[in-house]
N, C-alpha and C. Protein backbone atom coordinates (compact mmCIF):
# COMPACT_ATOMS: atom_id res chain seq x y z
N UNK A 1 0.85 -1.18 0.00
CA UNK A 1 0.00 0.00 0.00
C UNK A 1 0.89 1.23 0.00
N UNK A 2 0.64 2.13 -0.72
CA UNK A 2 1.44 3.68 -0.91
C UNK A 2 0.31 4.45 -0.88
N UNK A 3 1.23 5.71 -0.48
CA UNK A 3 0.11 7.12 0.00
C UNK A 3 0.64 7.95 -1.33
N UNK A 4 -0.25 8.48 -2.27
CA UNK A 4 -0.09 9.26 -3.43
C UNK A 4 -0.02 10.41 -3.15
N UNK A 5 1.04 11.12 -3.32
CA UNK A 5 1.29 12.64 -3.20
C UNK A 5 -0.05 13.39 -3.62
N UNK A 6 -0.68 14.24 -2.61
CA UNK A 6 -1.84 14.78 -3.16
C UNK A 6 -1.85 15.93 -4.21
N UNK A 7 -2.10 16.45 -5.06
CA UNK A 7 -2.13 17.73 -5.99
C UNK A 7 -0.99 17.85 -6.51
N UNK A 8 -0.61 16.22 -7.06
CA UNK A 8 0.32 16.01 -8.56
C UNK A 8 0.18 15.92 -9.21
N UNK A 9 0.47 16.60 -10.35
CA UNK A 9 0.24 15.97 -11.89
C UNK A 9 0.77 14.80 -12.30
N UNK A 10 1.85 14.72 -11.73
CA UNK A 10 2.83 13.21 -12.29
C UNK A 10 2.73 12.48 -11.11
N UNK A 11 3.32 11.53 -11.58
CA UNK A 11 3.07 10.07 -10.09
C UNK A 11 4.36 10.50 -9.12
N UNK A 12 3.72 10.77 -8.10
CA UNK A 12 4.43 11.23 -6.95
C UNK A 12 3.96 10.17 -5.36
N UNK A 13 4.88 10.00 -4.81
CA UNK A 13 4.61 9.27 -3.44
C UNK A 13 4.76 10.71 -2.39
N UNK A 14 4.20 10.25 -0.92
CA UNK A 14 3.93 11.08 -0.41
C UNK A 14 4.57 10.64 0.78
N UNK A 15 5.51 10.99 1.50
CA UNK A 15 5.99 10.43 3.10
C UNK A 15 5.17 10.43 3.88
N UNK A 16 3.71 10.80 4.15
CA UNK A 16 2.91 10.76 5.07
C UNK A 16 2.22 8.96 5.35
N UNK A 17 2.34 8.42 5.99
CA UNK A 17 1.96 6.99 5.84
C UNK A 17 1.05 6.89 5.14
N UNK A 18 0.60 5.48 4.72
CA UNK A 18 -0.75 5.30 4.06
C UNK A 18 -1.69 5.41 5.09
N UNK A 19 -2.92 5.48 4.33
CA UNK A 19 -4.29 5.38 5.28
C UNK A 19 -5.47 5.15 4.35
N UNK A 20 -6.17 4.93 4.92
CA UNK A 20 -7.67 4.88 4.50
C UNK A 20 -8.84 5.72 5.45
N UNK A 21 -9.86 5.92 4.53
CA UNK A 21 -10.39 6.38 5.28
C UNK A 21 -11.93 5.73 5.42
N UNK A 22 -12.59 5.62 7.00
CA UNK A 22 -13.80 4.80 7.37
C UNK A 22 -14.92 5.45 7.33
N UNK A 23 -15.99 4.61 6.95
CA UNK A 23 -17.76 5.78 6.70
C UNK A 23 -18.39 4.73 7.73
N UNK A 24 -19.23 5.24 8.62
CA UNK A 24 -20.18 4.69 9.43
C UNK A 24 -21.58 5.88 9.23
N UNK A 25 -22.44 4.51 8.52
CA UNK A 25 -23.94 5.09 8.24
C UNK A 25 -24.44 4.88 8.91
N UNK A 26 -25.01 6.26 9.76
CA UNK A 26 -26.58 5.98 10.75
C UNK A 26 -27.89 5.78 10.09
N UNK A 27 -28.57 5.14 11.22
CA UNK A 27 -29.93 5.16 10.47
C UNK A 27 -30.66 6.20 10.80
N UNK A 28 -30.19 7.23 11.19
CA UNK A 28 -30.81 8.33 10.91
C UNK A 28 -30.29 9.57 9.71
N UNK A 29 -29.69 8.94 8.99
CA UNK A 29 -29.11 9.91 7.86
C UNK A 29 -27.59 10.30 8.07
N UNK A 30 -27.06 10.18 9.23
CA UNK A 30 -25.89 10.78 9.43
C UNK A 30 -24.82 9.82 8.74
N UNK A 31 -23.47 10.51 8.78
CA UNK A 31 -22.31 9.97 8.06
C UNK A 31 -21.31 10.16 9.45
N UNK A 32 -20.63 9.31 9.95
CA UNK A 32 -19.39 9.46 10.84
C UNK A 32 -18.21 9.02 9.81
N UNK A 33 -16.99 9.91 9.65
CA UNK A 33 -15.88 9.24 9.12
C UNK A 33 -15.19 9.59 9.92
N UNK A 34 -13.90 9.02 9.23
CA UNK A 34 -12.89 9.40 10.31
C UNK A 34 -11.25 8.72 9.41
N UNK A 35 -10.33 9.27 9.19
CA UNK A 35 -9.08 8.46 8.85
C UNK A 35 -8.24 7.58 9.81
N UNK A 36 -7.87 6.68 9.21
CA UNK A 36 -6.57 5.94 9.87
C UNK A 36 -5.39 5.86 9.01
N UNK A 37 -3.94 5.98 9.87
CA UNK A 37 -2.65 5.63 9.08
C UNK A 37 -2.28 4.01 9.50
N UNK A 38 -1.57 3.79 9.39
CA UNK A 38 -0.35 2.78 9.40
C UNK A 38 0.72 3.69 10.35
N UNK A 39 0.88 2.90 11.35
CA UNK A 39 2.47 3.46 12.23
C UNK A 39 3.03 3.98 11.67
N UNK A 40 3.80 5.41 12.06
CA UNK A 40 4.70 5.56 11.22
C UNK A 40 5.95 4.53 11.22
N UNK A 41 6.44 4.79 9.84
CA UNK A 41 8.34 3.97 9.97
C UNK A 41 7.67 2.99 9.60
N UNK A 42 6.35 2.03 9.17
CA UNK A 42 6.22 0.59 9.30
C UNK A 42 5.88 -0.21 7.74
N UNK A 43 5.83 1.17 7.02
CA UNK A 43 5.86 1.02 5.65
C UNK A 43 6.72 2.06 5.00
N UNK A 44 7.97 1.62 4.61
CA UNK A 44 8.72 2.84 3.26
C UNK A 44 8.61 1.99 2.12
N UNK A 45 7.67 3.18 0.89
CA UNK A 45 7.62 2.79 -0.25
C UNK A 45 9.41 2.99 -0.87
N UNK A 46 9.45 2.13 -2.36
CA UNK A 46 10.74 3.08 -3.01
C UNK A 46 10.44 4.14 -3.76
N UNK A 47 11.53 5.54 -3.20
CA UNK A 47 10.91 6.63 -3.65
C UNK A 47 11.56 6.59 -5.16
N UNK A 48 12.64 5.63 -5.36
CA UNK A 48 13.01 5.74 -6.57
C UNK A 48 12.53 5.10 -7.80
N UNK A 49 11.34 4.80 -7.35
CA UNK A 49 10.18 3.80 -8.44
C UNK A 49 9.64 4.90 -8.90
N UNK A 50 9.65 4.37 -10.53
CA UNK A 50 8.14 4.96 -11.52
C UNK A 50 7.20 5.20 -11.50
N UNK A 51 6.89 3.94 -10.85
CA UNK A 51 5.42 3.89 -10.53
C UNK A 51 4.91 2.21 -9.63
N UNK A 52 3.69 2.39 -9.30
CA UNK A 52 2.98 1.21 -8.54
C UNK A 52 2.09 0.84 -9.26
């Protein structure tokens, strides 16, 4: 998993860990999200790759 440099034109990695981010639907209409990373240090992509 790699974190994509945000507001690149070209394929860029980003040092900020990866993450995803979680949706919890109420049944009353609401949306809870919220992000998670990965530890830092517990994933280094290679920054000297092309691409993924």
């Amino acid at each position: 998993c790699v974190q994509f440099k945000p507001n690149s034109d070209d394929f860029a990695l980003d040092t900020t860990s990866p993450g995803w981010r979680e949706l919890e639907l109420h049944t009353n209409g609401d949306i809870t999200t919220h992000v998670d990373r990965l530890p830092e240090g517990q994933f280094q992509p290679d920054f000297s790759s092309n691409g993924y």
